[in-house]
PDB file of N, CA and C in Angstrom:
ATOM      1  N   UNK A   1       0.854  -1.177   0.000  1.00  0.00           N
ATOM      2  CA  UNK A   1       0.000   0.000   0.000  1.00  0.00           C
ATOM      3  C   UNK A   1       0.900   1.241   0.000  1.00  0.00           C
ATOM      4  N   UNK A   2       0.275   2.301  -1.174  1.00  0.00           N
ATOM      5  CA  UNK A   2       1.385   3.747  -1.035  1.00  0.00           C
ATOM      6  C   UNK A   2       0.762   4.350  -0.413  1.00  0.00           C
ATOM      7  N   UNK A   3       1.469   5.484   0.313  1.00  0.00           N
ATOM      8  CA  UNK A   3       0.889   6.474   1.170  1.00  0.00           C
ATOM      9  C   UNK A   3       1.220   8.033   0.319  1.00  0.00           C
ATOM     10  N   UNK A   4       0.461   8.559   0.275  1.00  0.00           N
ATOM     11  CA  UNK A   4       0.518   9.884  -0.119  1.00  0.00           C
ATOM     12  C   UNK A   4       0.407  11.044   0.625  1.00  0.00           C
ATOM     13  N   UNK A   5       1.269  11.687   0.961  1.00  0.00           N
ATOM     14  CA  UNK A   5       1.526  12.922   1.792  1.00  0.00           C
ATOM     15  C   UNK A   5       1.167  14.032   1.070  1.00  0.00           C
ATOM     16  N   UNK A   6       0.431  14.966   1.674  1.00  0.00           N
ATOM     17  CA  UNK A   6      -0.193  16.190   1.177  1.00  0.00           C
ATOM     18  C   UNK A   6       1.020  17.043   0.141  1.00  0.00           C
ATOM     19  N   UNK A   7       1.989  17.086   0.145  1.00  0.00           N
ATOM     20  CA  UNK A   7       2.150  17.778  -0.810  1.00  0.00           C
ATOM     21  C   UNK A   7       2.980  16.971  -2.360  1.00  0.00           C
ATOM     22  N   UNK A   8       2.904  15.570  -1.914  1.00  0.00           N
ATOM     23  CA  UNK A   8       2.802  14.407  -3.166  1.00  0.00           C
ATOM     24  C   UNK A   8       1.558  14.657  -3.626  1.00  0.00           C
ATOM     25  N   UNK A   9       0.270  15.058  -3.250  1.00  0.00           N
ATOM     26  CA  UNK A   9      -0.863  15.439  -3.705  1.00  0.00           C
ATOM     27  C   UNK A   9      -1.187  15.843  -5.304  1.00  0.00           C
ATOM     28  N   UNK A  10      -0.186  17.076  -5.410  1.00  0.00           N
ATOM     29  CA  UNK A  10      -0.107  17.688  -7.133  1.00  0.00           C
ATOM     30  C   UNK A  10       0.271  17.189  -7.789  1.00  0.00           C
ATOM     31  N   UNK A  11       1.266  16.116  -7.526  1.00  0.00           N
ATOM     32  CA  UNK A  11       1.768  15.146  -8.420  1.00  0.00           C
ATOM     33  C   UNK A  11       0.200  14.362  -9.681  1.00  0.00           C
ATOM     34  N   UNK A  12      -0.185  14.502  -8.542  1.00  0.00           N
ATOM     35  CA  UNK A  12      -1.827  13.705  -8.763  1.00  0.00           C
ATOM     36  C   UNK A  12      -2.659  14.462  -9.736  1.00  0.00           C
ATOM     37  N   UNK A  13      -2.091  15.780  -9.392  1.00  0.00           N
ATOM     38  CA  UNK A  13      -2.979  16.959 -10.035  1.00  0.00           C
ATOM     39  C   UNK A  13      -4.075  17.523  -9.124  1.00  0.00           C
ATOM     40  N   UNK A  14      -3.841  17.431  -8.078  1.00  0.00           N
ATOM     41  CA  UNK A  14      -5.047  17.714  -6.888  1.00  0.00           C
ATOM     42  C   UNK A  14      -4.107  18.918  -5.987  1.00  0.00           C
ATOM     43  N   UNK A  15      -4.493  19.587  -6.343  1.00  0.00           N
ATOM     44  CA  UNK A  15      -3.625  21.486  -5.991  1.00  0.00           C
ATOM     45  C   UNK A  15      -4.535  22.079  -5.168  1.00  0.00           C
ATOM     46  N   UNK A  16      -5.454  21.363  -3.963  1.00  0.00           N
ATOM     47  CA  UNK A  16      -6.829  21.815  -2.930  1.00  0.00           C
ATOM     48  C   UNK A  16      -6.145  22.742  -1.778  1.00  0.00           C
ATOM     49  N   UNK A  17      -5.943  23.597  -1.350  1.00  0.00           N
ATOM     50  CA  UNK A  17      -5.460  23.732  -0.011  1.00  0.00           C
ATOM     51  C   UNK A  17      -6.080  22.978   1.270  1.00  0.00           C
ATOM     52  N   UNK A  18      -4.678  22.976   2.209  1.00  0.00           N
ATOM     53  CA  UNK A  18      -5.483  22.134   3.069  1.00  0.00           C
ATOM     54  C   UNK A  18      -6.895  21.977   4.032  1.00  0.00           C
ATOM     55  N   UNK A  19      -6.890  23.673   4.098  1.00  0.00           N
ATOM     56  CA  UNK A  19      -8.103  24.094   4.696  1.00  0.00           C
ATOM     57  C   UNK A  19      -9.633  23.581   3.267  1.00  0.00           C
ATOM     58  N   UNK A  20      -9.733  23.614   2.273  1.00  0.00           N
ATOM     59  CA  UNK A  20     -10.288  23.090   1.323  1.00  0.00           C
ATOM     60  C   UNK A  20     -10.216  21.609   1.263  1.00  0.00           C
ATOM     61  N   UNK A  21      -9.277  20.773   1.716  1.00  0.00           N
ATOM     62  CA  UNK A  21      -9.474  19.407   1.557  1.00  0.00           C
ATOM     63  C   UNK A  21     -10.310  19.213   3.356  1.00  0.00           C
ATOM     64  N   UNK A  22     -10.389  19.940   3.891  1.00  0.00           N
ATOM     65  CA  UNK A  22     -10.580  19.589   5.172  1.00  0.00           C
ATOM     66  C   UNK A  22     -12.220  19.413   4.404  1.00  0.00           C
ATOM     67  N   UNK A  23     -12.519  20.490   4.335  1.00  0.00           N
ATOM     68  CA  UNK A  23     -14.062  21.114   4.008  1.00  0.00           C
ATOM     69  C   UNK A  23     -14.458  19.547   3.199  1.00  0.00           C
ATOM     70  N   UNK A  24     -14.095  19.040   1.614  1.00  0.00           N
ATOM     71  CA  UNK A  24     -13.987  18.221   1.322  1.00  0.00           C
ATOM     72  C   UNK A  24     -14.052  16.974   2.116  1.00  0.00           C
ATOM     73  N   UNK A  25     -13.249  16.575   2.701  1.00  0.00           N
ATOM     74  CA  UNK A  25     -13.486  15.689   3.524  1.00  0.00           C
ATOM     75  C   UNK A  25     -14.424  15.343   4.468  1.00  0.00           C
ATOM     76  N   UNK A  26     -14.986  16.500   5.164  1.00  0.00           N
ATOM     77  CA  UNK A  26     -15.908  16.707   6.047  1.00  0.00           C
ATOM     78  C   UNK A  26     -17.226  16.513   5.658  1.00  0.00           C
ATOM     79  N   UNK A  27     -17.424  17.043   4.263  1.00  0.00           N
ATOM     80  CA  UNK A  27     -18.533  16.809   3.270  1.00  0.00           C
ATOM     81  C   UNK A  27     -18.630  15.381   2.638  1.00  0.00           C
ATOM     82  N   UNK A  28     -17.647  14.105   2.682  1.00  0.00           N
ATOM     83  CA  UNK A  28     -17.441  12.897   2.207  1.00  0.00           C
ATOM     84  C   UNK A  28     -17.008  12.925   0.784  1.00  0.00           C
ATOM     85  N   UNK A  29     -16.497  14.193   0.540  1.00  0.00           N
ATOM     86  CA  UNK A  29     -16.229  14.686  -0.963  1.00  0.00           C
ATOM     87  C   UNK A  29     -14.814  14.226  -1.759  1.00  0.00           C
ATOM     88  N   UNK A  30     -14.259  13.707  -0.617  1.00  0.00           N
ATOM     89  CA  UNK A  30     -12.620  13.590  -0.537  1.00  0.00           C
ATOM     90  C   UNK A  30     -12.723  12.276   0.284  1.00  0.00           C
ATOM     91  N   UNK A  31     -11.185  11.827   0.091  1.00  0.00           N
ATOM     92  CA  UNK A  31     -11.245  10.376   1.002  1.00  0.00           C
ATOM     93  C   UNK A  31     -10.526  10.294   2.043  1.00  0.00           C
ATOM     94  N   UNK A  32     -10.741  10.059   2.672  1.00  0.00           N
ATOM     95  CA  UNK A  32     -10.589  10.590   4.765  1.00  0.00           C
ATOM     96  C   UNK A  32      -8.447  10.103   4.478  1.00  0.00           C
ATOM     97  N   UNK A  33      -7.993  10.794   5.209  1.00  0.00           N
ATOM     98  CA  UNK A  33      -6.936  10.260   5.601  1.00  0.00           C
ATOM     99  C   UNK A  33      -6.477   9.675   6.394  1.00  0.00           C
ATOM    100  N   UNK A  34      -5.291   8.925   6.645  1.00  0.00           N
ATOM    101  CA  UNK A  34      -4.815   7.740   7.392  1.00  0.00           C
ATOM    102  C   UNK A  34      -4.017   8.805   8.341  1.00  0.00           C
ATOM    103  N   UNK A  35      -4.122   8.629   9.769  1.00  0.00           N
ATOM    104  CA  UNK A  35      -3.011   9.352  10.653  1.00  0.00           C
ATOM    105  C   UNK A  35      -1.622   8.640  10.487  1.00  0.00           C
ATOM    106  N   UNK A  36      -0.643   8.993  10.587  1.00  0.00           N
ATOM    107  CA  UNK A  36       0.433   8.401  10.346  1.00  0.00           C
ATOM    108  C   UNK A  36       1.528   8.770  11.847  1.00  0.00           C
ATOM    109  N   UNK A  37       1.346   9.742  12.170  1.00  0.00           N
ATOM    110  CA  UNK A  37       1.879  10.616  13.524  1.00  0.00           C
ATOM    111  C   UNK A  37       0.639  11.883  13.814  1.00  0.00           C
ATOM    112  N   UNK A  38       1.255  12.019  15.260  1.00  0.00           N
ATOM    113  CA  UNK A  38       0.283  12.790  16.157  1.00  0.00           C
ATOM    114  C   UNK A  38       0.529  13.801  15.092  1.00  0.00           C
ATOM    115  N   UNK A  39       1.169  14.231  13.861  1.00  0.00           N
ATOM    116  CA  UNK A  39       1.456  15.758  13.250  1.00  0.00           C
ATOM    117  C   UNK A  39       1.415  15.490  11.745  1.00  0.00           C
ATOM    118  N   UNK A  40       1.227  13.707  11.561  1.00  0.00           N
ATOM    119  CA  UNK A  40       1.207  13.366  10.459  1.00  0.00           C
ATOM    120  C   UNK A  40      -0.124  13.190   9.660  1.00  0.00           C
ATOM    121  N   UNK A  41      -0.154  12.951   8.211  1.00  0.00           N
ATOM    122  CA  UNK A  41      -1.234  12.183   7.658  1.00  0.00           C
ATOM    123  C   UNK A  41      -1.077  11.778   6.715  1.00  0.00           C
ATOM    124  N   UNK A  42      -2.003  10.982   5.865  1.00  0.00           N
ATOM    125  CA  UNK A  42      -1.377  10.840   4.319  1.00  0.00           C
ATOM    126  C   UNK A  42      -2.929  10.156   3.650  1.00  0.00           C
ATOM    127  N   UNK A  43      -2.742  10.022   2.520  1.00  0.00           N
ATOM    128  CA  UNK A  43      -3.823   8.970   1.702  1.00  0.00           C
ATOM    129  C   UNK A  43      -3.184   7.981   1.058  1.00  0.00           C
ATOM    130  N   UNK A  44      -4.310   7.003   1.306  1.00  0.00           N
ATOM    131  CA  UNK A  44      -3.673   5.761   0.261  1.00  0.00           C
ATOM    132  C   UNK A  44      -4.384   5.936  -1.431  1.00  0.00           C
ATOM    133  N   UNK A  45      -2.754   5.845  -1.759  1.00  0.00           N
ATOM    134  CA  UNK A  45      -3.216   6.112  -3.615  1.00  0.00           C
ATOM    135  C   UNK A  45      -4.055   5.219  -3.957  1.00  0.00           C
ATOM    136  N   UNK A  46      -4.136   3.679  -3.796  1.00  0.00           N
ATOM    137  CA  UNK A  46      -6.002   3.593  -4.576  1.00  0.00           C
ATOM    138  C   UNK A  46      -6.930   4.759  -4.687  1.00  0.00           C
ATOM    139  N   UNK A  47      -7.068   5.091  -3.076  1.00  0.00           N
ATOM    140  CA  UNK A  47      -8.263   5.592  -2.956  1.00  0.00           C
ATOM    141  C   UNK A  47      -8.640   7.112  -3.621  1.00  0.00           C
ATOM    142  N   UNK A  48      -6.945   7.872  -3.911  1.00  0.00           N
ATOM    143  CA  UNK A  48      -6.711   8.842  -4.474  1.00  0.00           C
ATOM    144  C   UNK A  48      -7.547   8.521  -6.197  1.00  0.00           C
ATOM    145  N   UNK A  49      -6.660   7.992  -6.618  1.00  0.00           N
ATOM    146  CA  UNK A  49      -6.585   7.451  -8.033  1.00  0.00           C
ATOM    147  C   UNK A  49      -8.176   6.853  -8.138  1.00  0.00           C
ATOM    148  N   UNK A  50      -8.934   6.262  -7.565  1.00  0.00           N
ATOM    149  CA  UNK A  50     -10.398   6.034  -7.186  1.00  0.00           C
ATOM    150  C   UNK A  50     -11.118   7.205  -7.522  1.00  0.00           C
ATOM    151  N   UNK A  51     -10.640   8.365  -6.333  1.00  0.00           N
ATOM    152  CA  UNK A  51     -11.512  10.145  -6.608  1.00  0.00           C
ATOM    153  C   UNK A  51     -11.651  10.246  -7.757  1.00  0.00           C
ATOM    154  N   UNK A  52      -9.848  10.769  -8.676  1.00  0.00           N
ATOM    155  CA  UNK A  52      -9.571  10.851  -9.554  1.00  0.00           C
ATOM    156  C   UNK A  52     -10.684  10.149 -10.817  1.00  0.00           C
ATOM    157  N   UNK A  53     -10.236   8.943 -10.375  1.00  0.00           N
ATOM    158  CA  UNK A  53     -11.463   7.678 -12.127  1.00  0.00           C
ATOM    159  C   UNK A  53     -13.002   8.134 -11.756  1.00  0.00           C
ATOM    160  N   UNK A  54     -13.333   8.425 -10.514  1.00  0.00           N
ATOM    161  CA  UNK A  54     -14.952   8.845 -10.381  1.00  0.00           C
ATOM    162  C   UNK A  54     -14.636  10.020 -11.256  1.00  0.00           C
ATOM    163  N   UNK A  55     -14.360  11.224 -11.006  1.00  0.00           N
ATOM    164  CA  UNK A  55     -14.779  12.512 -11.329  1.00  0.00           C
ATOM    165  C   UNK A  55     -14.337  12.392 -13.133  1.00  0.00           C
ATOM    166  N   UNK A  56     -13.284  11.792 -13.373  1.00  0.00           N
ATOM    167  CA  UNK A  56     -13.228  11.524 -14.703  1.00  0.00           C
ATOM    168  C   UNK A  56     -14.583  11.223 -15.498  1.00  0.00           C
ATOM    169  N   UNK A  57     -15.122  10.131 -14.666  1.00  0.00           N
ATOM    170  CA  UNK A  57     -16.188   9.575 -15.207  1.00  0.00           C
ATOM    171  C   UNK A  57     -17.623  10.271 -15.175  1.00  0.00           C
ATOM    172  N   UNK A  58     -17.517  11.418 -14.457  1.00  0.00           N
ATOM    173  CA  UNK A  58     -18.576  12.143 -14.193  1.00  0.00           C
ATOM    174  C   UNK A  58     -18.582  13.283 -14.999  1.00  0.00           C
ATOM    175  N   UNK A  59     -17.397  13.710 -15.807  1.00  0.00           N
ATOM    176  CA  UNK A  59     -17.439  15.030 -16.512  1.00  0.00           C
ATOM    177  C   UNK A  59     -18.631  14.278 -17.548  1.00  0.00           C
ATOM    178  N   UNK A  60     -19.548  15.219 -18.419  1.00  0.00           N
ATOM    179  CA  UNK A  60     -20.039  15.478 -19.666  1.00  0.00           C
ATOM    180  C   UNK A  60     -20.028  16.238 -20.352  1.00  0.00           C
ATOM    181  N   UNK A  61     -19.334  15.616 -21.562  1.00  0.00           N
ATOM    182  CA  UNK A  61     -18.965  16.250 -22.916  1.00  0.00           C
ATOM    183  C   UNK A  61     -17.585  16.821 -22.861  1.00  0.00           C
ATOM    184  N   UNK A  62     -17.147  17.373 -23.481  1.00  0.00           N
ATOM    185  CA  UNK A  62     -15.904  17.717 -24.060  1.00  0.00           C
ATOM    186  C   UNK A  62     -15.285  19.141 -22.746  1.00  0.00           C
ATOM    187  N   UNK A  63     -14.348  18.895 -22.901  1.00  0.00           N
ATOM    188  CA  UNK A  63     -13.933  19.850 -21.901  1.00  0.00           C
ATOM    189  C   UNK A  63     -14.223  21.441 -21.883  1.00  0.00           C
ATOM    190  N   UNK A  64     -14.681  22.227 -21.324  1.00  0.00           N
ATOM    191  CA  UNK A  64     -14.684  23.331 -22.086  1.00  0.00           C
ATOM    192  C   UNK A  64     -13.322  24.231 -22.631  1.00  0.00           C
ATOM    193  N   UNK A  65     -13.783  24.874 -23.340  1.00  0.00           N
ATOM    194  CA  UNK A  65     -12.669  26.019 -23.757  1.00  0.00           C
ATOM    195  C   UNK A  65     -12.475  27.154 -22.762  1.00  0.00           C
ATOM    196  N   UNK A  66     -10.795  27.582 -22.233  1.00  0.00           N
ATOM    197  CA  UNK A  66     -11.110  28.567 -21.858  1.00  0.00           C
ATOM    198  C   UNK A  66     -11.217  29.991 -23.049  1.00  0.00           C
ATOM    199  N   UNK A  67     -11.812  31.184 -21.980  1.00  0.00           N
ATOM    200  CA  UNK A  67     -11.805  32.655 -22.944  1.00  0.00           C
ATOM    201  C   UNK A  67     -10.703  32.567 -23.830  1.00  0.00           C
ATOM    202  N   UNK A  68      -9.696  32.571 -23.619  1.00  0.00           N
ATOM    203  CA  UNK A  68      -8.260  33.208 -24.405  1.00  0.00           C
ATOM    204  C   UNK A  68      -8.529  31.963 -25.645  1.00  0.00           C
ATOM    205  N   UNK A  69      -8.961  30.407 -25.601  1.00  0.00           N
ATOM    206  CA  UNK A  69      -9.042  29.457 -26.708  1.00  0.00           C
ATOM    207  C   UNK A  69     -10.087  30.294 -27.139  1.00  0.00           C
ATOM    208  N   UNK A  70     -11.049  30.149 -26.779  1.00  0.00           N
ATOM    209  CA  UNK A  70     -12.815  30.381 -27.599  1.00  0.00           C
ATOM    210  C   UNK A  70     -11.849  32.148 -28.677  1.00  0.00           C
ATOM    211  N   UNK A  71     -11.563  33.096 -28.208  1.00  0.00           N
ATOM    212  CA  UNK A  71     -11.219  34.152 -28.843  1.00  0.00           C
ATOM    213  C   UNK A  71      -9.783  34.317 -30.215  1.00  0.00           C
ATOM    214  N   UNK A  72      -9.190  32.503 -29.978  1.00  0.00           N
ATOM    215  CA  UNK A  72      -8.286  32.595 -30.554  1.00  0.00           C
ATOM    216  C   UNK A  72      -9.125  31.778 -31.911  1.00  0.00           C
ATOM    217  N   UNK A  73      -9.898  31.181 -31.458  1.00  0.00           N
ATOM    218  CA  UNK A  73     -10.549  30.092 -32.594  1.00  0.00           C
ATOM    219  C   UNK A  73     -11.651  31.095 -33.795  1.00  0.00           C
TER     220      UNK A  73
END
């Protein structure tokens, strides 16, 4: 099992602050973390990579464009 420490996080592509993953979490929005030390924490990457394949699977349709694309097209 890997453990993922909050700022291995972006690696992931997940750039939340921590006060925002709290909120997340609290809401069941995010996946609880493992204590590791009284100062520690971390996630286990399944469960990361899990978030990740849900929300993948939840976008519809094509990504949008941002302003600066839509004005260049």
């Amino acid at each position: 099992m890997k453990i993922i420490a909050f700022p291995e996080l972006r690696a992931f592509g997940i750039g939340f602050s921590r006060v925002h993953l709290r909120r997340l979490i609290a809401n069941g929005d995010f996946p609880e973390p493992v204590r590791l030390s009284p100062r520690r924490i971390g996630w286990i990457a399944d469960e990361i990579e899990a978030f990740l394949a849900r929300h993948a699977a939840e976008r519809s349709g094509p990504p949008s464009r941002s302003t600066s694309e839509a004005d260049a097209a």
